[in-house]
Structure formats: C-alpha cells, structure tokens
C-alpha atoms as a PDB file:
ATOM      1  CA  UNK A   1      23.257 -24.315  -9.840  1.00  0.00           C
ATOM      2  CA  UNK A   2      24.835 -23.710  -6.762  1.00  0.00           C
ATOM      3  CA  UNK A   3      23.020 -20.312  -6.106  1.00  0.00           C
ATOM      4  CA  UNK A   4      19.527 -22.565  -6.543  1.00  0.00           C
ATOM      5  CA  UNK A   5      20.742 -24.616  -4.368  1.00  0.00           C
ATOM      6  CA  UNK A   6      21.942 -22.203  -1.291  1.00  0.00           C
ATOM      7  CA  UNK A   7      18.347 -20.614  -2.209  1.00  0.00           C
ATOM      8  CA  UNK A   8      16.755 -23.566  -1.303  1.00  0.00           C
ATOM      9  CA  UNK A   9      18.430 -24.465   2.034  1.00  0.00           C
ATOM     10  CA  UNK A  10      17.515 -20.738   2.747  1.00  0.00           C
ATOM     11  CA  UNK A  11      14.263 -21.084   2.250  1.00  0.00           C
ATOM     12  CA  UNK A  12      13.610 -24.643   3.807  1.00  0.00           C
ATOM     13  CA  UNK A  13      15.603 -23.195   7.184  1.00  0.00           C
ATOM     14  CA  UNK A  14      12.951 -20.545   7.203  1.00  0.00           C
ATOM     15  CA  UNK A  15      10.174 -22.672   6.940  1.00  0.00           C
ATOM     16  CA  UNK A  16      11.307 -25.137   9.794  1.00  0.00           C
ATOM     17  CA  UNK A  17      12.009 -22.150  11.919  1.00  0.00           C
ATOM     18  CA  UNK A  18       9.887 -22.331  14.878  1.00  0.00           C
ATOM     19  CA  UNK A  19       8.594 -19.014  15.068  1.00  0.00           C
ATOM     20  CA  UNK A  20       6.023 -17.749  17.717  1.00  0.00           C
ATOM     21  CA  UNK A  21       3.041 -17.734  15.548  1.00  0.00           C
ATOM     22  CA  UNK A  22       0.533 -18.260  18.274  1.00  0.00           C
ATOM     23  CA  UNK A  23       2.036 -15.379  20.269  1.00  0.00           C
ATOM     24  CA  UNK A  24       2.390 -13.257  17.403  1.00  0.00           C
ATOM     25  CA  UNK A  25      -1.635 -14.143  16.013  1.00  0.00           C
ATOM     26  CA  UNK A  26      -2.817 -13.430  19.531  1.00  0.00           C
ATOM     27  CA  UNK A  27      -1.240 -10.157  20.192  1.00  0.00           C
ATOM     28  CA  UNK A  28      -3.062  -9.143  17.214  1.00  0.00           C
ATOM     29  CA  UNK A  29      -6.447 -10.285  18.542  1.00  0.00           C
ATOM     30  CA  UNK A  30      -5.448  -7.885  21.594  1.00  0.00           C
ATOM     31  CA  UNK A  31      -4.762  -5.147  18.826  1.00  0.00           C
ATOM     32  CA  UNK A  32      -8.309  -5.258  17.419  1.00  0.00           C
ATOM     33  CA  UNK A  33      -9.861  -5.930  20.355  1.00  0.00           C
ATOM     34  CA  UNK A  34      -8.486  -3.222  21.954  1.00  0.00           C
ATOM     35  CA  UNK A  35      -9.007  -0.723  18.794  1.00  0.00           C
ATOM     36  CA  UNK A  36     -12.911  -2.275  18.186  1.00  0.00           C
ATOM     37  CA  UNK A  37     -13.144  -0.900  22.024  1.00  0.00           C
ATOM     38  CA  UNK A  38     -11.269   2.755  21.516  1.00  0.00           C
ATOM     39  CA  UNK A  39     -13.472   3.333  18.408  1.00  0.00           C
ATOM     40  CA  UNK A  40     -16.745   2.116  19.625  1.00  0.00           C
ATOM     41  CA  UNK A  41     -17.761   5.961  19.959  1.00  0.00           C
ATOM     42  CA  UNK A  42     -16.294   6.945  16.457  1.00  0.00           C
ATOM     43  CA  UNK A  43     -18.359   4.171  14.882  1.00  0.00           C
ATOM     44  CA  UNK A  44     -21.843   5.365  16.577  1.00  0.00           C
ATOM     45  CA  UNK A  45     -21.212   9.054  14.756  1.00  0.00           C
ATOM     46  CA  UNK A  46     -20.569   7.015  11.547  1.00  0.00           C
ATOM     47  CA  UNK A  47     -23.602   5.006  11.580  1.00  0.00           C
ATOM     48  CA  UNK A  48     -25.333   7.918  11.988  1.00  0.00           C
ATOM     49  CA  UNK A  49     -24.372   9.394   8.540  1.00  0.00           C
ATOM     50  CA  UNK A  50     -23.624   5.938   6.442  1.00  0.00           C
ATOM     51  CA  UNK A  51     -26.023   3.026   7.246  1.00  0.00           C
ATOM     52  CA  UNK A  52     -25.372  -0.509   7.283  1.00  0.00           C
ATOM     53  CA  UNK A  53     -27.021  -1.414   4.183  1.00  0.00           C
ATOM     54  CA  UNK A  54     -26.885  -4.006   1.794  1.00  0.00           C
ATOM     55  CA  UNK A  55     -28.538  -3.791  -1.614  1.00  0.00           C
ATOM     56  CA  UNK A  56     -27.468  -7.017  -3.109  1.00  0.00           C
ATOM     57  CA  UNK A  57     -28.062 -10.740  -2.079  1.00  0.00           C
ATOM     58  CA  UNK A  58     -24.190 -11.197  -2.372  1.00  0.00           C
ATOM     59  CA  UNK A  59     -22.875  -8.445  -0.546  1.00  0.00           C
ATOM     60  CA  UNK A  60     -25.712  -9.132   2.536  1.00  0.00           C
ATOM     61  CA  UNK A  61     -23.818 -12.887   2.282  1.00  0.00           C
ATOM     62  CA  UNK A  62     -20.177 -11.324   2.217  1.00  0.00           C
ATOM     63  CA  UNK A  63     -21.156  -8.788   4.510  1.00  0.00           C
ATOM     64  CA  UNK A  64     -23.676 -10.416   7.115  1.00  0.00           C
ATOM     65  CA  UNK A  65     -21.680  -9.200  10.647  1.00  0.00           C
ATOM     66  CA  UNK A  66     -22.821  -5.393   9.561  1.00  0.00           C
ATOM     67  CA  UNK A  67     -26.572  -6.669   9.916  1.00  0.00           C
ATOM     68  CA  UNK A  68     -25.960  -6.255  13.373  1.00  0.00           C
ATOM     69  CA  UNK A  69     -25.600  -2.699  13.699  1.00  0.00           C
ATOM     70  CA  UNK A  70     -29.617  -2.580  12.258  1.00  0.00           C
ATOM     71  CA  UNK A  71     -29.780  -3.603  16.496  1.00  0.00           C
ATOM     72  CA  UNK A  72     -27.370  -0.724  17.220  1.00  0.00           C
ATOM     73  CA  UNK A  73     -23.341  -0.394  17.407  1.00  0.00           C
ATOM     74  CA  UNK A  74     -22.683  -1.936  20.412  1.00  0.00           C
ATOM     75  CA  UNK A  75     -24.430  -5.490  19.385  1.00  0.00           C
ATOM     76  CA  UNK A  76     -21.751  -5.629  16.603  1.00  0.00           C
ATOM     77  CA  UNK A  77     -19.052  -4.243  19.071  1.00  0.00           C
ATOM     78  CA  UNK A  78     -20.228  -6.738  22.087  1.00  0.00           C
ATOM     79  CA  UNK A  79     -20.084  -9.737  19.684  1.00  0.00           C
ATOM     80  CA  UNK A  80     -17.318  -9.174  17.945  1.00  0.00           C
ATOM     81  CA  UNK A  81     -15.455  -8.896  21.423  1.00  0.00           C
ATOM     82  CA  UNK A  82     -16.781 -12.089  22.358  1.00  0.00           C
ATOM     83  CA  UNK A  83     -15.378 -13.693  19.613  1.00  0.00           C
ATOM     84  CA  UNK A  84     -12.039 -12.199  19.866  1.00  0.00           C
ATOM     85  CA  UNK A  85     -11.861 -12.750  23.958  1.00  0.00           C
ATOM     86  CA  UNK A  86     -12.821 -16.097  23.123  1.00  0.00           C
ATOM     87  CA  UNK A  87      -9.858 -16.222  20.689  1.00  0.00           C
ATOM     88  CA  UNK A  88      -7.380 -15.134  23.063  1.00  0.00           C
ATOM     89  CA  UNK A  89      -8.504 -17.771  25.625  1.00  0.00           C
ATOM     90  CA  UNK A  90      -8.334 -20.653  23.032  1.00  0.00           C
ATOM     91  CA  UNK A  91      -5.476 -22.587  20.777  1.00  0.00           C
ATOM     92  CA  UNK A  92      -5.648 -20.706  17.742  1.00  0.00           C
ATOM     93  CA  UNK A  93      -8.025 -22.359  15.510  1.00  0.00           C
ATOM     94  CA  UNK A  94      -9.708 -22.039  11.832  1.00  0.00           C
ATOM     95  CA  UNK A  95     -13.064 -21.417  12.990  1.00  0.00           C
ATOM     96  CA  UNK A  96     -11.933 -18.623  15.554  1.00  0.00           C
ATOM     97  CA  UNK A  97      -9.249 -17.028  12.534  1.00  0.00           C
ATOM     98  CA  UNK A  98     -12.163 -16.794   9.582  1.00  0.00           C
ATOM     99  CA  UNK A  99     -14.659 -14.962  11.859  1.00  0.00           C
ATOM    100  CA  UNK A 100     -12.153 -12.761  13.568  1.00  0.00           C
ATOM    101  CA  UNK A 101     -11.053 -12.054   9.733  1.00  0.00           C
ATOM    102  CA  UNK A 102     -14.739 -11.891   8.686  1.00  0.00           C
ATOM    103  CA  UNK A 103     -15.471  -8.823  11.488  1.00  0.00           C
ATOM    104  CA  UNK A 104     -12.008  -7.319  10.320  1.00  0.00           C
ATOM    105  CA  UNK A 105     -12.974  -6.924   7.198  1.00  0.00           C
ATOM    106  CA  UNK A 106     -16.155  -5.953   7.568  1.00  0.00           C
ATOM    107  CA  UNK A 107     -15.612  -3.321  10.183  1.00  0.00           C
ATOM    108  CA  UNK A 108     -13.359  -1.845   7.649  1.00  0.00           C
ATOM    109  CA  UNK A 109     -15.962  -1.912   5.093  1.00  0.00           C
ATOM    110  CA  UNK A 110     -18.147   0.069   7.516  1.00  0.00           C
ATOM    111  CA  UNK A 111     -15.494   2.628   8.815  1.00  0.00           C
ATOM    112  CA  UNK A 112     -13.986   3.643   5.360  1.00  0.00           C
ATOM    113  CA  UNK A 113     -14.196   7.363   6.124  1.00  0.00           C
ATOM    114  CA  UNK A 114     -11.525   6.850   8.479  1.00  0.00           C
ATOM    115  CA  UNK A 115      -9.863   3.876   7.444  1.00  0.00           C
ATOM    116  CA  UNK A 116      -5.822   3.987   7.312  1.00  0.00           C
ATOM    117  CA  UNK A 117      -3.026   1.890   6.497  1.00  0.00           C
ATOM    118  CA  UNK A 118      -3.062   0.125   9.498  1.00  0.00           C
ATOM    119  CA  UNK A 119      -6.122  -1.337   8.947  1.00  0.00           C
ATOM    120  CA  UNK A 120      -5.467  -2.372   5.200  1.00  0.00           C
ATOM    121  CA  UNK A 121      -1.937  -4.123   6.928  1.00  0.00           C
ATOM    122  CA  UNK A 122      -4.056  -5.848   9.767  1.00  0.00           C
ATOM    123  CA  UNK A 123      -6.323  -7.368   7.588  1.00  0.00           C
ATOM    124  CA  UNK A 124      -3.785  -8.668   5.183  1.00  0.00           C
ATOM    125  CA  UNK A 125      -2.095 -10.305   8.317  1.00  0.00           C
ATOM    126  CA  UNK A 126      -5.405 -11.268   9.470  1.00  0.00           C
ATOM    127  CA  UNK A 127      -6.172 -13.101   6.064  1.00  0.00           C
ATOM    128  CA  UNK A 128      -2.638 -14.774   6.139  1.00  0.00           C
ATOM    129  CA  UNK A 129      -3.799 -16.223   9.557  1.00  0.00           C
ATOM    130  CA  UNK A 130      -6.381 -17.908   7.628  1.00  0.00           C
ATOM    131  CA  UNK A 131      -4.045 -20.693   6.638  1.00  0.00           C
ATOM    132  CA  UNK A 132      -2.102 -20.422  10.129  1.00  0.00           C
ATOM    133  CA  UNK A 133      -3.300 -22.636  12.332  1.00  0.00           C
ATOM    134  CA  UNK A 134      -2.689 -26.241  12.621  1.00  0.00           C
ATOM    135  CA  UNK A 135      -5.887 -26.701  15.177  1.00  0.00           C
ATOM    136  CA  UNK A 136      -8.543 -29.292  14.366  1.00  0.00           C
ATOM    137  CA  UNK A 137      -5.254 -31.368  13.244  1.00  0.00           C
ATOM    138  CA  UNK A 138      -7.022 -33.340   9.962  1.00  0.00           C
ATOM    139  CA  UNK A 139      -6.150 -36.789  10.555  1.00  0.00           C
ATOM    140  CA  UNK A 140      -7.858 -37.921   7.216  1.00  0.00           C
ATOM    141  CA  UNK A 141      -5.417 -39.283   5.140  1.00  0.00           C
ATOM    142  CA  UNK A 142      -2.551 -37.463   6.580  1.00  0.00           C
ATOM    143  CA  UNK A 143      -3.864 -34.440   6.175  1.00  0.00           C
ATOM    144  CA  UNK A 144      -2.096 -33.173   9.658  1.00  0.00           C
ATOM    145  CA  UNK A 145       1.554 -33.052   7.389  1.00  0.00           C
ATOM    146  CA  UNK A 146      -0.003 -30.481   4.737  1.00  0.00           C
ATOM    147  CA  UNK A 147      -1.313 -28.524   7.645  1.00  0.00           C
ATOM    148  CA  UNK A 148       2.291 -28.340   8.803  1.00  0.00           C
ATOM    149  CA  UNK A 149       3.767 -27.150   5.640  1.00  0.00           C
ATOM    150  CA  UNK A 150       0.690 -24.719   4.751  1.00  0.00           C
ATOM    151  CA  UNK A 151       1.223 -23.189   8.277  1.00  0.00           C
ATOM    152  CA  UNK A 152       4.618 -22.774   7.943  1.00  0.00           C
ATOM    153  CA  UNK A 153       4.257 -21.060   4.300  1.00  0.00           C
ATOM    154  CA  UNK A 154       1.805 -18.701   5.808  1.00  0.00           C
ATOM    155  CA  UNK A 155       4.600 -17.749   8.225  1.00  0.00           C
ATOM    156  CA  UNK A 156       6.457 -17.189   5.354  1.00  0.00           C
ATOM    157  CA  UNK A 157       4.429 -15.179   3.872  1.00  0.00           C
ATOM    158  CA  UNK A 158       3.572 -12.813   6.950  1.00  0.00           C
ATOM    159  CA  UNK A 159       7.516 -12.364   7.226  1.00  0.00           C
ATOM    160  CA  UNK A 160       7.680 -11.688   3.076  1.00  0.00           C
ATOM    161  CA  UNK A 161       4.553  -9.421   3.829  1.00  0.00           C
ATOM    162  CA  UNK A 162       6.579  -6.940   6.077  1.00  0.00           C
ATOM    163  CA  UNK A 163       9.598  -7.292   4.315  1.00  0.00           C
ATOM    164  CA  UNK A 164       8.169  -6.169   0.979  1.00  0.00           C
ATOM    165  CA  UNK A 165       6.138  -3.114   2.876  1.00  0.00           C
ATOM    166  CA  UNK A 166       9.760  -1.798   4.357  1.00  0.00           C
ATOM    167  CA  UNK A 167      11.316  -2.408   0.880  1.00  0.00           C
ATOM    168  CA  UNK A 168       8.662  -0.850  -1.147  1.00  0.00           C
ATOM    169  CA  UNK A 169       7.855   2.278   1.056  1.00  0.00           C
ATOM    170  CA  UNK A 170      11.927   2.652   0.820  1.00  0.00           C
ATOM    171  CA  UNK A 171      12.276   2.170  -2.627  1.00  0.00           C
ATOM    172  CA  UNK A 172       9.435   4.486  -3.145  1.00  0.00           C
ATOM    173  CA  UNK A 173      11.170   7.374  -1.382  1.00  0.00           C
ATOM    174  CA  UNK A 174      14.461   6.624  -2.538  1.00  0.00           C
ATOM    175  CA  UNK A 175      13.100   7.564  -6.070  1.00  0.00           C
ATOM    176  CA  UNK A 176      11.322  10.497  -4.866  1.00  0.00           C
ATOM    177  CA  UNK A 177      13.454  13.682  -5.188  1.00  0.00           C
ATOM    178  CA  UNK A 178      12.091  15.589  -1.566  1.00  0.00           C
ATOM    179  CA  UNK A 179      13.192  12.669   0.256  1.00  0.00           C
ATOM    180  CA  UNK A 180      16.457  12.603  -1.706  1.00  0.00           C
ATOM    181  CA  UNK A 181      17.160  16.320  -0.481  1.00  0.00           C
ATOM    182  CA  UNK A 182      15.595  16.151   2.742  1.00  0.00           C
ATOM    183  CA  UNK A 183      12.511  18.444   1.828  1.00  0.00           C
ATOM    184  CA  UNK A 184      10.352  15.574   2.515  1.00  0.00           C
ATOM    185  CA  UNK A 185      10.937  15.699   6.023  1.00  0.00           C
ATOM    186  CA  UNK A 186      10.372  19.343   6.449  1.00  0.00           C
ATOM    187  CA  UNK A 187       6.631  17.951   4.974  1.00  0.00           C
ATOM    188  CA  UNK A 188       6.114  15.427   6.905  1.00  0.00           C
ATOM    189  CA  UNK A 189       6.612  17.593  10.088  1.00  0.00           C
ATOM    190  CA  UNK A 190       3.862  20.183   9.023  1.00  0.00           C
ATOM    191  CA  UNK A 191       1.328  17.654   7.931  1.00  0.00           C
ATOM    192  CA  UNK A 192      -1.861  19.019  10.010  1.00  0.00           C
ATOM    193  CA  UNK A 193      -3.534  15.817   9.957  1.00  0.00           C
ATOM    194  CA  UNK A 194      -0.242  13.802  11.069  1.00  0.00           C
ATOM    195  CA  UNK A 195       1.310  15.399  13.308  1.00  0.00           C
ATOM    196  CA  UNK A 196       1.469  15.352  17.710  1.00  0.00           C
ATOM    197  CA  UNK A 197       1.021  19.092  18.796  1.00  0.00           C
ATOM    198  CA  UNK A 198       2.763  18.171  22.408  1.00  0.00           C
ATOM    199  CA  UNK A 199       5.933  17.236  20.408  1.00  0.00           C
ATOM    200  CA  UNK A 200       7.704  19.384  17.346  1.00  0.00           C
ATOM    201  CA  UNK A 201      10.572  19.074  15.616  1.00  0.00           C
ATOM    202  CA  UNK A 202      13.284  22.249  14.245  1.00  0.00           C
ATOM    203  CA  UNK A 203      15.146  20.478  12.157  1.00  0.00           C
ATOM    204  CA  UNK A 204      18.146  22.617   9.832  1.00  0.00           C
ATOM    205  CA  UNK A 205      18.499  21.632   6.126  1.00  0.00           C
ATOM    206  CA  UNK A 206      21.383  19.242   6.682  1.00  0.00           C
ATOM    207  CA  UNK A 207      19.635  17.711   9.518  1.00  0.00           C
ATOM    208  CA  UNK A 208      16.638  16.930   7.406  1.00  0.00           C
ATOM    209  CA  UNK A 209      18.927  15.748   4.841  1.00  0.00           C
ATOM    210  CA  UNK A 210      20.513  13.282   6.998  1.00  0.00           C
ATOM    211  CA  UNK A 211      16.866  11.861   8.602  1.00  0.00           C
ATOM    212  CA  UNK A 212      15.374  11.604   5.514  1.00  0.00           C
ATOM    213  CA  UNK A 213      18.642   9.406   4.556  1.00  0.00           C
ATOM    214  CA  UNK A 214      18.323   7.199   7.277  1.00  0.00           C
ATOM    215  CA  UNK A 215      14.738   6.315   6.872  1.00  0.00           C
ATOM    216  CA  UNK A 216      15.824   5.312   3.477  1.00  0.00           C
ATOM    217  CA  UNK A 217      18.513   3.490   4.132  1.00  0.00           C
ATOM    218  CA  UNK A 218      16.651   1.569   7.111  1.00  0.00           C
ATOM    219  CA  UNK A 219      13.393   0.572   5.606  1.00  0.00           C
ATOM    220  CA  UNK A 220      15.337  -0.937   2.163  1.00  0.00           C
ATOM    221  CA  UNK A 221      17.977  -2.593   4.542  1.00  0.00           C
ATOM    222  CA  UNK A 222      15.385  -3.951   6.641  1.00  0.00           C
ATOM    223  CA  UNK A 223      13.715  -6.047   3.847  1.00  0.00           C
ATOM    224  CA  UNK A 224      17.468  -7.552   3.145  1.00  0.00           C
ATOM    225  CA  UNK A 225      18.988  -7.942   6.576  1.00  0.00           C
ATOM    226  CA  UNK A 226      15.899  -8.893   9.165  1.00  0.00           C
ATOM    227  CA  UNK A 227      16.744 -12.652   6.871  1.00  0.00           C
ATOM    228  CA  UNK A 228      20.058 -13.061   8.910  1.00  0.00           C
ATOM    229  CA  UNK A 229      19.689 -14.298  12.385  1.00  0.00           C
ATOM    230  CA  UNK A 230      23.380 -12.478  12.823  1.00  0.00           C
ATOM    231  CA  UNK A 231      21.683  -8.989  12.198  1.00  0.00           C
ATOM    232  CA  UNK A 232      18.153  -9.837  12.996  1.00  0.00           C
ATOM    233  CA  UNK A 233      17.853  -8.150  16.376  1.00  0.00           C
ATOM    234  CA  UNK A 234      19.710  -4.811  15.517  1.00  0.00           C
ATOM    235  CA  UNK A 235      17.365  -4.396  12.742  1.00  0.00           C
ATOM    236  CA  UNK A 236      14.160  -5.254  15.215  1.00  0.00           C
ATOM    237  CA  UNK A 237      15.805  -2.799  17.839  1.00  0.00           C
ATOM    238  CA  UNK A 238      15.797  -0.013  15.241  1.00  0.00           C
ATOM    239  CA  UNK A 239      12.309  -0.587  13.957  1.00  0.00           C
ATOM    240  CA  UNK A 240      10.842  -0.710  17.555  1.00  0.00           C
ATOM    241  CA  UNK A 241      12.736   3.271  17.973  1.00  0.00           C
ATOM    242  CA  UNK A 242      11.790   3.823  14.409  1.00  0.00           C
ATOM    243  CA  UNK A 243       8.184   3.285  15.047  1.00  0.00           C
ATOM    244  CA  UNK A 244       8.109   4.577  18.564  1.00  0.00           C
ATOM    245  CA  UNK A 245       9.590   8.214  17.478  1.00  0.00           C
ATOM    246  CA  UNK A 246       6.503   7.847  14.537  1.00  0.00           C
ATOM    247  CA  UNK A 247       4.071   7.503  16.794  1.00  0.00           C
ATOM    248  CA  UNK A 248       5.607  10.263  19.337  1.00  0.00           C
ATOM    249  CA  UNK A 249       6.113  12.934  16.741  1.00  0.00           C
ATOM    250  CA  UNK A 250       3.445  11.889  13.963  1.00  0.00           C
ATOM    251  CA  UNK A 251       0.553  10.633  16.191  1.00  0.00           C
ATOM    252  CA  UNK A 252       0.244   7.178  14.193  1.00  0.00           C
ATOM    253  CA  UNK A 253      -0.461   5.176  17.000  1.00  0.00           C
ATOM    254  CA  UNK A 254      -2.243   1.929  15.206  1.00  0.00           C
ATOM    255  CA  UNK A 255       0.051   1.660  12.117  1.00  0.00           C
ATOM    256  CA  UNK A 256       3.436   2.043  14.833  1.00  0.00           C
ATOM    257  CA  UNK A 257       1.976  -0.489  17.145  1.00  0.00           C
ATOM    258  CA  UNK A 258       0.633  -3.003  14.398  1.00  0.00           C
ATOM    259  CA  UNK A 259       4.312  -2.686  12.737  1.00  0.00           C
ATOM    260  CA  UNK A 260       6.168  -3.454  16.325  1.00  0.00           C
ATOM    261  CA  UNK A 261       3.737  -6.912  17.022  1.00  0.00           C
ATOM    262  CA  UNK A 262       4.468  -7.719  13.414  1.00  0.00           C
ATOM    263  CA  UNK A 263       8.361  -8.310  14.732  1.00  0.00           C
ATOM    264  CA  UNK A 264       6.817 -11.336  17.039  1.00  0.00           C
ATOM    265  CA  UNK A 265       6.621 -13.550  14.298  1.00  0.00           C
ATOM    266  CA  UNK A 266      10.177 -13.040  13.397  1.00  0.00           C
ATOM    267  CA  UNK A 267      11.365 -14.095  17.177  1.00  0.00           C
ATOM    268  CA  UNK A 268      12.226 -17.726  17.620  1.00  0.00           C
ATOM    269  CA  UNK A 269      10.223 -19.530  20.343  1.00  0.00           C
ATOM    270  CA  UNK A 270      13.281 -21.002  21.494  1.00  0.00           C
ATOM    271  CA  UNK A 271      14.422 -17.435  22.468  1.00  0.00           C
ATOM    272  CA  UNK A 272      11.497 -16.461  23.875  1.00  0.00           C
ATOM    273  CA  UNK A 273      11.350 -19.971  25.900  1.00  0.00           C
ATOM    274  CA  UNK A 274      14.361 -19.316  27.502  1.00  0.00           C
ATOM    275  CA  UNK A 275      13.769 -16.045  28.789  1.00  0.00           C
END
C-alpha cells in the first residue's frame, strides 16, 4: 500500500511539473521546417520515380496534402512552410498541431525510400502534440480543467516516449551477444551507409569492449534516472555528448538532433526562466 501510494505522489509531481512544452513543441517546428527545406531537392528526384497518387477515396481523404505535388514539389514544400512559420510565430494551438502533424505524416508517406528513425520518432512526438496544447481554452462547461490535465498527460507521455526508446534500444543490446563482447562496435564503425568518412575510429578489442558497455549501461540508466531531478542534468549532459559523438562519427544528423530537443521537455521552465 505504501509503494501505491509513493507511486502516486510520483506521478502527480510529474504531471504538475511545469515543463517547457511550448519551447520544446516549437523547436520541433524549427526541426521540420528546417529538414522540409534541406530535402526539398531529394524529394523532386523522388517524385520523379514514385508519384503522388491515390487510388482510393480514403487514402485521397487521409492523404490530401500529397495532392499538391500534382502542382509540383515546391507547392507542397512552400505551404507546408507557411504553416509551420506560422506555427512558430503563434501560441501553440490545435488547429496549427493537426496540420503540422497532417504534412508530417504525409511527407513521410511520400519519402519512404529514405525514411529513418528519426522521422518515425518525430511523428510520434508530433502526434503526442496533438493533445498538447491548451489554446482555444474550452470554456464550455469547464472544459479549460480537462485541457489542463490532458496536456499535462501528453507531457507525460512524450517524457515516457523517450524513456522507453533509451530503455528498449538498451535492453535490446544488452541481450545481444556482439554488443556484450564489444564486436558490435567494431560493426557499427564499418557500416558504409552510417558512417562520417572525415572522422574514423581504431578502436583495440578491450576498447570496444568497454564502449559498447557504456552505451549499454547509459541508454538503460537513462530510462531510470532522467525521473530524479537530483540526477536529471548529468544524465541530459551525457546524452547531449552521446548524441553529438553519433552524429560526428556515424553521420546521423536528424535522429542526434531530434533526440537532443527531445531533452527540452524534460527542463523546468522555472530553470530556464531564471537564466
């Protein structure tokens, strides 16, 4: 009885924690918007070999931004950065979080030849930040309180979201015998279609051994510890370097940079505030 109890003054203390979700939701706008505008040539080879075409009733309905590319790539691009400029300029709102997750989804439809995690992470984040935003407030019946509590959850849920991906992808190498002896790294750092050719690594079979241990050890950790305000920031530190020597040795800009704004929502606006 008393663990149920401690559970639930853990989880109501996360819930009234005021986190910076409007910071954190915005910063991802900048993401996309920025990655809509670095892939706008990528996406005119693409429609070159896979059409925008529909041949259902439901999937024209589901899938109605694509029509736009029928007038050429950069209608879809030009509108969908209105939208998302628009978005950064504005409180966030439910109108401006459904379309923005409407393109998101879409776009990834489109691009699946060269689709990647990131983009599967973004648009679970984006769909989260359906339920977000407390803008119109609905006064109807005091409707404004179960916006409150819905927004928070969905806060919740974005922080349980990256938790889980750091647990799983650690649990999933901690059963895996390569990363268990290290020969997973050695793999990792000869991937041809991973992999930054300005920056290699040599690493000996102990060293391996040890990296491949400390990725382990830091993405399970990182589920348990990034819950305790006491360890929080070490734990934020370390992913930041974690994801920055990713992106420097592997080349996986988006997924690095989408996993670093993710730590926003986990920052009081309190702290912020007072810097």
């Amino acid at each position: 009885m008393e663990l149920i109890n401690q559970v639930d003054i853990g989880v109501k203390r996360v819930l009234l924690e005021d986190s910076r979700k409007e910071l954190f939701f915005k910063t991802l706008y900048l993401f996309v918007l920025i990655k809509l505008w670095v892939s706008w040539a990528t996406l005119e080879s693409i429609v070159e070999f896979v059409p925008a075409r529909e041949y259902s009733r439901v999937g024209l309905v589901l899938h109605a931004p694509l029509q736009l590319l029928n007038f050429g790539v950069s209608a879809f691009v030009v509108v969908f950065s209105l939208i998302l400029l628009t978005s950064l300029l504005v409180r966030i709102n439910y109108i401006s979080a459904f379309l923005i997750f409407w393109f998101s989804v879409c776009l990834s439809k489109f691009s699946f030849p060269v689709l990647n995690g990131a983009d599967l992470v973004l648009n679970l984040f984006l769909l989260i930040g359906l339920v977000i935003p407390t803008f119109p407030v609905l006064k109807w019946r005091g409707l404004v309180d179960y916006q409150k509590v819905v927004s928070a959850f969905g806060v919740l849920f974005v922080k349980v979201e990256i938790a889980l991906i750091y647990f799983l992808s650690g649990y999933d190498k901690l059963i895996t015998a390569s990363w268990r002896n290290g020969n997973a790294i050695f793999s990792v750092a000869n991937l041809d279609y991973f992999s930054n050719p300005n920056f290699s690594l040599q690493l000996s079979g102990l060293s391996a051994l040890v990296v491949a241990w400390i990725v382990i050890l830091f993405e399970i950790s990182f589920a348990f510890f990034i819950w305790f305000k006491k360890f929080r920031n070490y734990w934020l530190i370390a992913g930041v370097v974690f994801h920055l020597a990713i992106i420097v040795f592997m080349g996986l800009l988006d997924f690095g940079l989408i996993m670093i704004i993710s730590y926003l929502i986990f920052i009081p606006a309190k702290k912020l505030a007072s810097n």
